[in-house]
Protein backbone atom coordinates (compact mmCIF):
# COMPACT_ATOMS: atom_id res chain seq x y z
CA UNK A 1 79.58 91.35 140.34
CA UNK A 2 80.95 87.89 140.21
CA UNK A 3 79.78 85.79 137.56
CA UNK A 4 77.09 88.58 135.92
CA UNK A 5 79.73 91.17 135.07
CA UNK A 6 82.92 89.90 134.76
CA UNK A 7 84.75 88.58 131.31
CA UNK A 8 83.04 88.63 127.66
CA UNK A 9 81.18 85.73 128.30
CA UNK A 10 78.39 86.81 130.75
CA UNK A 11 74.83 86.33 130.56
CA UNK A 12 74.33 90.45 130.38
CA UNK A 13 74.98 90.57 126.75
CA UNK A 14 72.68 93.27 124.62
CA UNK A 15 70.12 90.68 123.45
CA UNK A 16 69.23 89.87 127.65
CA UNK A 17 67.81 94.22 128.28
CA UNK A 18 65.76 92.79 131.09
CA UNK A 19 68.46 90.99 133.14
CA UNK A 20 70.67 94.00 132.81
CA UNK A 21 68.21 96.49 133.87
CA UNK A 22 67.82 93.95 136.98
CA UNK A 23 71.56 93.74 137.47
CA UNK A 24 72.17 97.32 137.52
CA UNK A 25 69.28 97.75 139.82
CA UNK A 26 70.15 95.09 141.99
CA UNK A 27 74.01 96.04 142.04
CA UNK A 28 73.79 100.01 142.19
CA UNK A 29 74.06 100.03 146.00
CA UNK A 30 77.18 98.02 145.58
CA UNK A 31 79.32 100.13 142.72
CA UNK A 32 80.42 103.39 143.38
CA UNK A 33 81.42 105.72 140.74
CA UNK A 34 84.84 106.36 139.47
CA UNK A 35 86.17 109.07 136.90
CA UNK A 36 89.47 108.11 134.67
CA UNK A 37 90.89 110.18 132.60
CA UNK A 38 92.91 108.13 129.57
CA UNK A 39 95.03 109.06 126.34
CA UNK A 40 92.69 109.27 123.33
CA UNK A 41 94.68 106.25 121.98
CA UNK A 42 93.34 104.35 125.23
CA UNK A 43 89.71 105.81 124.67
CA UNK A 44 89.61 104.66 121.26
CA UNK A 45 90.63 100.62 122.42
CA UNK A 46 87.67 100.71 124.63
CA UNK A 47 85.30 101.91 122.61
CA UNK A 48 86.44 99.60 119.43
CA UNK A 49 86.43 96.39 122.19
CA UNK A 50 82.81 97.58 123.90
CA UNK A 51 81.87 97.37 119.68
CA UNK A 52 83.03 94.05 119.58
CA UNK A 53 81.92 92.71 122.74
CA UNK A 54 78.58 94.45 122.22
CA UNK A 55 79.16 95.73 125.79
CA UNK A 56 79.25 99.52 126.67
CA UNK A 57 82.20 101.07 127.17
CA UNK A 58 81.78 101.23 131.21
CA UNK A 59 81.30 97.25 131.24
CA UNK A 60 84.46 96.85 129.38
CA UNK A 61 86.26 99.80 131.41
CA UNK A 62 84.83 97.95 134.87
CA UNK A 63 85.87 94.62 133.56
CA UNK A 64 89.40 95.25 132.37
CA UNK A 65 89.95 97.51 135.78
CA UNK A 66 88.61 94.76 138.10
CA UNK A 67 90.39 91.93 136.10
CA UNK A 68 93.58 93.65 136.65
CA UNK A 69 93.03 94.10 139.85
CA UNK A 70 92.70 90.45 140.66
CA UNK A 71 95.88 90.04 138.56
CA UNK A 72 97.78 92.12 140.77
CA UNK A 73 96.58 90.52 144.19
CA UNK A 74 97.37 87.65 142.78
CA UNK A 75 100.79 88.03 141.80
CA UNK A 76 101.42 89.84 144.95
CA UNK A 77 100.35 86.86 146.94
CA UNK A 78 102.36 84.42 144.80
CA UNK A 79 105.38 87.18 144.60
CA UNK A 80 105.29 87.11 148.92
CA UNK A 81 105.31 83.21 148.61
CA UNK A 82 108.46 83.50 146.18
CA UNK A 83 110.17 85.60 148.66
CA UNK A 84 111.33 82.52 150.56
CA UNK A 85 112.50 80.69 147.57
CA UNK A 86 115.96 80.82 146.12
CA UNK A 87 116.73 82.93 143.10
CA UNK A 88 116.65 80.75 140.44
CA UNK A 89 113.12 78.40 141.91
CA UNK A 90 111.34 82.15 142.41
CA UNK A 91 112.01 82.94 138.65
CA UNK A 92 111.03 79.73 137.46
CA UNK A 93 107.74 79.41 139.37
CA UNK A 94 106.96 83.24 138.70
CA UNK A 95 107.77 82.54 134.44
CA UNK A 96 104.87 79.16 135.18
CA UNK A 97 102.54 81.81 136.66
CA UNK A 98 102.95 84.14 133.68
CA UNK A 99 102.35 81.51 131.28
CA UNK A 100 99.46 80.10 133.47
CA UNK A 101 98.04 84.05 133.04
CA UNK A 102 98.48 84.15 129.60
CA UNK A 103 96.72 80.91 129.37
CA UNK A 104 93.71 81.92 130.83
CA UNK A 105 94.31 79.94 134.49
C-alpha cells in the first residue's frame, strides 16, 4: 500500500483505470474489509473530498484511517521518548512535533 495508495498524490488517480485495476488485484490478498459506521456530517466530508481528489470514497476513507494511524504510532513513540524528559523539555519537543505534523514532516 505504500507509495500506490497513500496521500492525494499517487499514481492511481482516475485517468490511470489500468494501474488501479492491477493494484487492487495485486493488493486484494493484502486488505481485509472493514465496516464504519459515521455521522452523516462525517459521510458527507468524505464524499465532497473523494469529489475533489477524484478518488472514491473507500481510497479516501483507507487513506485518512491509515494516515492516522501512523500519526498515532508516531506520537506514541515520541510521547514514550518524552517520558524521560523534564516537564517543561517534553512540552517543548512535543509543541516541535505538532508543528512538524502540521507541516507535512
Amino acid at each position: 500500500m505504500r507509495g500506490c495508495d497513500r496521500g492525494w498524490g499517487g499514481s492511481l488517480m482516475r485517468a490511470d483505470i489500468p494501474g488501479r485495476i492491477l493494484y487492487h488485484v495485486l493488493m486484494s490478498d493484502t486488505m481485509v474489509r472493514i465496516n464504519l459506521n459515521v455521522p452523516p456530517d462525517v459521510k458527507s466530508q468524505l464524499r465532497e473530498e473523494a469529489r475533489r481528489a477524484g478518488r472514491t470514497e473507500a481510497e479516501v476513507t483507507r487513506a485518512l484511517l491509515v494516515d492516522g494511524l501512523d500519526r498515532a504510532r508516531r506520537e506514541a513513540f515520541f510521547r514514550g521518548v518524552a517520558d524521560g524528559y523534564s516537564e517543561d523539555v517534553r512540552a517543548r519537543d512535543l509543541e516541535i512535533l505538532r508543528r512538524l505534523e502540521a507541516l507535512g514532516g
